[in-house]
Protein backbone atom coordinates (compact mmCIF):
# COMPACT_ATOMS: atom_id res chain seq x y z
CA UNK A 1 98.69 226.57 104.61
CA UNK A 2 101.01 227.76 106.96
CA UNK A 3 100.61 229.09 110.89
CA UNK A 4 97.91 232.03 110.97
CA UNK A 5 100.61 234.14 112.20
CA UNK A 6 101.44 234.29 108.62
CA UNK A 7 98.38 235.25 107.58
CA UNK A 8 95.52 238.29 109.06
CA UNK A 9 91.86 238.51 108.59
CA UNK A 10 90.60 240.95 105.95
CA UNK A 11 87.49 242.38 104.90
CA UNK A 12 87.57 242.45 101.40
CA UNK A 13 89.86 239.80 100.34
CA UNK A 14 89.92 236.81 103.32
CA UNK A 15 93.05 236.76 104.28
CA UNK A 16 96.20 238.87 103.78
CA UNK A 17 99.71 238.64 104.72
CA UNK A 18 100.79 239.78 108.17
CA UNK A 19 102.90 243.03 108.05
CA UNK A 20 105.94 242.34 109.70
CA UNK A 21 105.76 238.48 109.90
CA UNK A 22 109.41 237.06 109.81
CA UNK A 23 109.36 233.54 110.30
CA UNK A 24 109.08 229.37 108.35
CA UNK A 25 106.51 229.24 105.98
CA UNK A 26 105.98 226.37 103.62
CA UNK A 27 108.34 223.67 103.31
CA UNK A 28 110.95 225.46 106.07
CA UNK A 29 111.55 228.25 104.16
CA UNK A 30 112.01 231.92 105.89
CA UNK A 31 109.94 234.26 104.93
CA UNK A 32 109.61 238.22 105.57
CA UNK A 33 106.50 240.48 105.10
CA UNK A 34 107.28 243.91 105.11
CA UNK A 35 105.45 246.76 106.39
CA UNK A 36 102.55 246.94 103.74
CA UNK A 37 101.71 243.31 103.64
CA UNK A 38 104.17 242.45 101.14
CA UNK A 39 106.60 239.49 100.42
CA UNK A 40 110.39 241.17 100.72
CA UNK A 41 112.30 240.57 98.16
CA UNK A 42 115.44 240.77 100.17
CA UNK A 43 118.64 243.13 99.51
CA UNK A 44 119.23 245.07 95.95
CA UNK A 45 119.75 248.01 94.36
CA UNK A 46 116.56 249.40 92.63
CA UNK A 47 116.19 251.68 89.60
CA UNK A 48 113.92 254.82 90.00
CA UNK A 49 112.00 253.32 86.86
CA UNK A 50 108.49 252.47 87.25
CA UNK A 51 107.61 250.14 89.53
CA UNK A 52 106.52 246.75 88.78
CA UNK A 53 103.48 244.97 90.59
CA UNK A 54 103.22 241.32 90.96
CA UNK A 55 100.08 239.63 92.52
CA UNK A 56 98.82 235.81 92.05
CA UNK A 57 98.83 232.80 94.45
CA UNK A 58 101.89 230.87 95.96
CA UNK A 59 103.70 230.81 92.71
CA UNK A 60 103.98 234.57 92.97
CA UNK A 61 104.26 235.17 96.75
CA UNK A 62 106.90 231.66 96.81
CA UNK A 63 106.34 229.04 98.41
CA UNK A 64 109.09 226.82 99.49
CA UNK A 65 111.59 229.67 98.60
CA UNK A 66 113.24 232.16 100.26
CA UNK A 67 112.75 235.75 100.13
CA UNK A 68 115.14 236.76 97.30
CA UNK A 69 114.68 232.92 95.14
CA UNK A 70 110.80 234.17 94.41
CA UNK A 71 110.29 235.17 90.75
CA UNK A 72 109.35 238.87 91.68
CA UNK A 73 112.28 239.04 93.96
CA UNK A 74 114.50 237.88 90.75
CA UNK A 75 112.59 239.92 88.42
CA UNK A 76 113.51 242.98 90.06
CA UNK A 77 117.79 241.74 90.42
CA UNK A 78 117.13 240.90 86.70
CA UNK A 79 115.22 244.46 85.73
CA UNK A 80 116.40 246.91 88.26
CA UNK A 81 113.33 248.31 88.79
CA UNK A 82 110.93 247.55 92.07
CA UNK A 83 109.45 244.69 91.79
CA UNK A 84 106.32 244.39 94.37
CA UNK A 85 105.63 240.57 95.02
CA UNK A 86 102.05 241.15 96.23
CA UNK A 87 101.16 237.25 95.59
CA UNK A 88 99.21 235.42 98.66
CA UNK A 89 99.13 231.75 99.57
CA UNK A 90 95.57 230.14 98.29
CA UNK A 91 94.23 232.88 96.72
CA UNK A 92 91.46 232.02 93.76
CA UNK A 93 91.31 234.22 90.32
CA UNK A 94 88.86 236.33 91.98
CA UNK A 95 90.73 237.62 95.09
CA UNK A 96 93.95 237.88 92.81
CA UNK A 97 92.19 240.59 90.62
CA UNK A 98 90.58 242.32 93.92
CA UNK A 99 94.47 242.35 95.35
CA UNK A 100 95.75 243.97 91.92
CA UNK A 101 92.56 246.73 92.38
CA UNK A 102 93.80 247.14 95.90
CA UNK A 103 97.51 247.40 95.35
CA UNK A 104 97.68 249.34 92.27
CA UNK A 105 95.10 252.13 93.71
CA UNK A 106 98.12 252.40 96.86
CA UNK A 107 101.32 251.80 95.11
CA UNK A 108 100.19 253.37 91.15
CA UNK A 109 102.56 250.98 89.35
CA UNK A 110 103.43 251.34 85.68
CA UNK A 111 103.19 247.65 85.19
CA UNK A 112 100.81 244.85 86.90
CA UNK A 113 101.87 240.94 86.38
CA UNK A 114 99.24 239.32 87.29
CA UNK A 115 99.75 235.68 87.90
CA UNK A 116 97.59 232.52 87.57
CA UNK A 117 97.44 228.71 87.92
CA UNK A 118 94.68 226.57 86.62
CA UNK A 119 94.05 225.83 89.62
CA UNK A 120 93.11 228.88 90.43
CA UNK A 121 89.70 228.76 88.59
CA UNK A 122 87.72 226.60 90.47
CA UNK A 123 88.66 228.61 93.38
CA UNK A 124 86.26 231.56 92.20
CA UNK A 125 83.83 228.94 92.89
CA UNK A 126 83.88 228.90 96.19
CA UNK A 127 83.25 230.81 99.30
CA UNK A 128 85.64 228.80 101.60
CA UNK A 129 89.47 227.65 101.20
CA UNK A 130 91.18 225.79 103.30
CA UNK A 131 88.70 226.84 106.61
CA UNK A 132 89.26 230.56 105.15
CA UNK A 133 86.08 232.42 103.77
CA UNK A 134 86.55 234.20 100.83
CA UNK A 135 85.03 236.87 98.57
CA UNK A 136 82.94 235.09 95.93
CA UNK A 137 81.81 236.66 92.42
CA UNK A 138 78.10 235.75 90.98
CA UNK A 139 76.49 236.49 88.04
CA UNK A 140 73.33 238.19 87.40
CA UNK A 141 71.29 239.63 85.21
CA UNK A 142 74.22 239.34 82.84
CA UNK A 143 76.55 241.13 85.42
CA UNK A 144 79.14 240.27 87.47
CA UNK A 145 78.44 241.02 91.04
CA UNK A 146 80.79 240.69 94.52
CA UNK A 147 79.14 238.76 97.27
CA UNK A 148 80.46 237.48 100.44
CA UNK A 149 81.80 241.19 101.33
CA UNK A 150 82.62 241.95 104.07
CA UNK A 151 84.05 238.35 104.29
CA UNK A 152 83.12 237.18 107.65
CA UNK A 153 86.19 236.68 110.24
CA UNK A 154 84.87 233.33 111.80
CA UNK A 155 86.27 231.46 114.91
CA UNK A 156 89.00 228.92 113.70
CA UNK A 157 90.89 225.84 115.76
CA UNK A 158 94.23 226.11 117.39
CA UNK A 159 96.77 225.94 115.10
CA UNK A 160 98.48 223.22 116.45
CA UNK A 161 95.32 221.20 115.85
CA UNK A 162 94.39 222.58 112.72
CA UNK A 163 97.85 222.24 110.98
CA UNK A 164 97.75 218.44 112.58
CA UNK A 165 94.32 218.35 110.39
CA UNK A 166 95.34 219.80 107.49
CA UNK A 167 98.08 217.56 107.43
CA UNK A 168 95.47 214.95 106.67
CA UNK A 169 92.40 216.58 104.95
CA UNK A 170 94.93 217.44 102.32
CA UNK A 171 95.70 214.00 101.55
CA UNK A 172 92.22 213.41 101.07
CA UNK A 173 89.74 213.07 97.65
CA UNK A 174 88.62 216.77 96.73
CA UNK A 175 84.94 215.50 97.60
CA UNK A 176 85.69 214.27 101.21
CA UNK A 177 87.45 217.82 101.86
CA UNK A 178 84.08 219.47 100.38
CA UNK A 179 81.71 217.01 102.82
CA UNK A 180 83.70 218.01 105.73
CA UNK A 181 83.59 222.00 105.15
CA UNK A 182 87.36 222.35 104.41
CA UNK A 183 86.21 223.99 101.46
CA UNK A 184 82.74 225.16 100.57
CA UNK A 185 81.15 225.25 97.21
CA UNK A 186 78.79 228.49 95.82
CA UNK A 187 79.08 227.53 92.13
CA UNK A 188 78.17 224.86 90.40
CA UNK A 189 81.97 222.80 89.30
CA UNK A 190 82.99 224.15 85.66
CA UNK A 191 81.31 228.17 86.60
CA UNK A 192 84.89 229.06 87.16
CA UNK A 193 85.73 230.30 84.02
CA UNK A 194 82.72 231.97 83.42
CA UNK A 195 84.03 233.98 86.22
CA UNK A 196 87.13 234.39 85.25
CA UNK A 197 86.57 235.60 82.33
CA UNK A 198 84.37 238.38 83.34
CA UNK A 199 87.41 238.81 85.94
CA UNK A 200 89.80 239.60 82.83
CA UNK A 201 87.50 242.19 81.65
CA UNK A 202 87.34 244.15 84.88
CA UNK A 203 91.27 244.10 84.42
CA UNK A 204 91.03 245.72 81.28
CA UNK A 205 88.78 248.35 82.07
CA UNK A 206 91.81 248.90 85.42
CA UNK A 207 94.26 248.92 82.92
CA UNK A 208 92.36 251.64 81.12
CA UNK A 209 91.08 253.85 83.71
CA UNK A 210 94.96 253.33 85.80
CA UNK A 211 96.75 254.00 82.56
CA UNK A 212 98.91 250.82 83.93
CA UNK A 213 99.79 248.11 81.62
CA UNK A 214 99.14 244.63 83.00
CA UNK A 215 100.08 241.31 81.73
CA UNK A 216 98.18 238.00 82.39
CA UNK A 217 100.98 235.36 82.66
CA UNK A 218 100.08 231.72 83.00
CA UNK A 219 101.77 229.42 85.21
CA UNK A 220 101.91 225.70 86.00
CA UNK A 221 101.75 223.64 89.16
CA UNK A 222 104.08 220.23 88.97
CA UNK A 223 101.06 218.41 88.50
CA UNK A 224 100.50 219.78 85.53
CA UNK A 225 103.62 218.14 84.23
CA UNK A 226 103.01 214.72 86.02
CA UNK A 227 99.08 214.01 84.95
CA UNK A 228 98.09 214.12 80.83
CA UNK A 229 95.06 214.33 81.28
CA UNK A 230 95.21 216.98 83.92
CA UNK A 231 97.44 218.68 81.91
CA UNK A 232 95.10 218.33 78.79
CA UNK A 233 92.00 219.93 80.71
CA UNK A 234 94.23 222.53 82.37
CA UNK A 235 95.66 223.79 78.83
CA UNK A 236 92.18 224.37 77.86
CA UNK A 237 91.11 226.85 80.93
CA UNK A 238 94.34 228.56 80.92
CA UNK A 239 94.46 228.88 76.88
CA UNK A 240 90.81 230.54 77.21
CA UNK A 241 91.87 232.88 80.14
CA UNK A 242 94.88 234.18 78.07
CA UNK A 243 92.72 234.43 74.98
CA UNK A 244 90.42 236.41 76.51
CA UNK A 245 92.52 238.86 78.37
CA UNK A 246 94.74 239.32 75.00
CA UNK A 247 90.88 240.44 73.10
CA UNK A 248 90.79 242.76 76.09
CA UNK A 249 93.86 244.55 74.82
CA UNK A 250 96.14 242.66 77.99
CA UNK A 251 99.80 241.72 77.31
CA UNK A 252 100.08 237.61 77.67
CA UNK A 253 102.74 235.31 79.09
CA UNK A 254 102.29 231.63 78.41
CA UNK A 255 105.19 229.94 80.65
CA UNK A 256 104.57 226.77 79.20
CA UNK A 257 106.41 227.37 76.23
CA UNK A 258 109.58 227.58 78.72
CA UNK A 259 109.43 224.65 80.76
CA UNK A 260 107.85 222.41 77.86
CA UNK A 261 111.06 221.88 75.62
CA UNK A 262 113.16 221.03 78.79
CA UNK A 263 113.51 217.45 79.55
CA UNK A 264 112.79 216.99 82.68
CA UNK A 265 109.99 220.35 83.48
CA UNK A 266 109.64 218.68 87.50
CA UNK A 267 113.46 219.59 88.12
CA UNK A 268 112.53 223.09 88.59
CA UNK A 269 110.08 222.11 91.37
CA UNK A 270 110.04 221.53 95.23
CA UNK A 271 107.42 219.58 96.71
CA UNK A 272 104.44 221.43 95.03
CA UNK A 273 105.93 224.76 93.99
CA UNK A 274 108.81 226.29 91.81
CA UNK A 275 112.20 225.37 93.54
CA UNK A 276 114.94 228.51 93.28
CA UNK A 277 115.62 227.72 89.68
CA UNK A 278 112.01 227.37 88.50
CA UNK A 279 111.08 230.70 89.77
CA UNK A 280 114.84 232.18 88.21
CA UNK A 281 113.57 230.79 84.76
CA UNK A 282 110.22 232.36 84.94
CA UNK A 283 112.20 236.08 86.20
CA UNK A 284 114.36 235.87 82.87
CA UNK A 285 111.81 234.78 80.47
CA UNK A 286 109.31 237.94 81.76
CA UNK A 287 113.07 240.17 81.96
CA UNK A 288 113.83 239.59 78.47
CA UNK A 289 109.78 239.53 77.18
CA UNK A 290 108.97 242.48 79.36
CA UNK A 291 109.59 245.51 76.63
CA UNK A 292 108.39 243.68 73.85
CA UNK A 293 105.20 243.04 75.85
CA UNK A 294 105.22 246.82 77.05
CA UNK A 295 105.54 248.23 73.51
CA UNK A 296 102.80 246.63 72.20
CA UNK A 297 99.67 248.85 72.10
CA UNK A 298 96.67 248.24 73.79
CA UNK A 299 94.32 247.24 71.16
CA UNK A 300 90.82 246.86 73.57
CA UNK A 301 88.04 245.36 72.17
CA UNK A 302 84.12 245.56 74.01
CA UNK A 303 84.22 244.39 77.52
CA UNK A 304 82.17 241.47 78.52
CA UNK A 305 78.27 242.68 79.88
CA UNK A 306 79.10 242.92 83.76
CA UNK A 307 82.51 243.53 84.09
């Protein structure tokens, strides 16, 4: 995580980008928030077609990129049409959906990407990342229910001294983070995707009451690539995230049928997120998928109880 300068306290989803930030972010890159919170996507002439929203975690807000090398930024050079890169750093599944219910009901987009890593999952679990609380999602009675609101705006070190510690909790084991609070567990590990799934059906029922069409696109960290059996668990929770949201009548994007075929998939990363080129290959695959995608007709079957 990067100075909290970057990064403001809110309510509803933890933490939020800093309007007007301009400044280094991760791995030295400059980065510019514009006047409603969002990543700029630098200069570039924009069509008056519908506008395109884009929300997820690092890989959508990019990391380790500039301003115009993120995928939205590219998308929208590719597309001509505005191309709203409302990813955050270290978001979970379940504040990703909140920021596409937040954005959408301010900036009525035609489209919504909305952008995952496996990673992402677990994160619903919790109700701390990274020494930020969160919003959390439970379960009961058979619905899905938001706790942790309004997420409390706690006390937090210096950031000299906490970027110094982060430096080293994040080389740690995941357990030895957990045991010293860096993150803290609500859920049992593997409730995730019981979440999440329950998460794709509250999409749904925002792509039908918004009249917005919204495509669940999967993405993969360069772990993925590095670990087999990582990769072999991860295919499994993203596969069942993208099957459920296409049952839900949501347009799909599977980006590892891009990067799979290439022979060497960890060129297009930096040090733990796409590099330039990565997030280029992910703007043309969704620039030349995006009206196929868009003329296919919402099809929705029954929601999940809860969502």
């Amino acid at each position: 995580m990067t100075d909290k300068a970057h990064f403001i306290h809110d309510g509803l989803l933890g933490h939020v980008l800093n309007p007007g930030f301009c400044g280094s972010g991760f791995g030295r890159s400059f980065h510019t928030i514009d006047a409603d919170g969002l990543r700029s996507n630098g200069e570039g002439h924009v069509s008056s077609e519908g506008s395109i929203l884009a929300v997820g975690d690092s890989y959508t807000y990019g990391d380790e990129v500039r301003d115009e090398e993120s995928w939205p930024a590219q998308l929208q050079r590719l597309t001509g049409r505005r191309v709203l890169n409302g990813g955050v750093t270290g978001y979970g599944f379940d504040q990703i959906v909140l920021r596409a219910e937040q954005l959408a009901a301010v900036h009525h987009p035609s489209v919504v990407i909305v952008s995952f890593i496996a990673e992402d999952i677990p994160r619903t679990e919790m109700r701390c990342m990274w020494w930020r609380e969160k919003p959390w999602f439970a379960i009961e009675n058979d619905q899905l229910v938001l706790r942790g609101v309004p997420v409390p705006d706690r006390p937090r070190l210096p950031a000299r001294i906490r970027l110094r510690a982060e430096r080293i909790l994040l080389e740690l084991p995941y357990i030895v983070q957990h045991l010293l609070g860096y993150h803290v567990r609500v859920h049992p590990a593997g409730f995730g995707p019981a979440i999440a799934e329950r998460l794709v059906g509250r999409l749904a029922a925002m792509q039908a009451d918004r009249h917005v069409r919204i495509i669940v696109m999967a993405q993969y960290s360069p772990y993925f690539w590095r670990y087999k059996a990582l990769a072999a668990r991860q295919r499994r929770v993203t596969q069942a995230i993208l099957d459920r949201a296409a049952a839900c009548g949501l347009a799909t994007q599977d980006t590892f049928h891009r990067f799979a075929p290439e022979p060497k998939p960890l060129d297009f990363y930096g040090l733990a997120h796409l590099n330039a080129r990565g997030n280029l290959m992910i703007a043309s695959l969704l620039a030349a998928t995006l009206p196929a995608l868009l003329a296919k007709s919402p099809s929705r079957e029954s929601l999940l109880p809860g969502t």
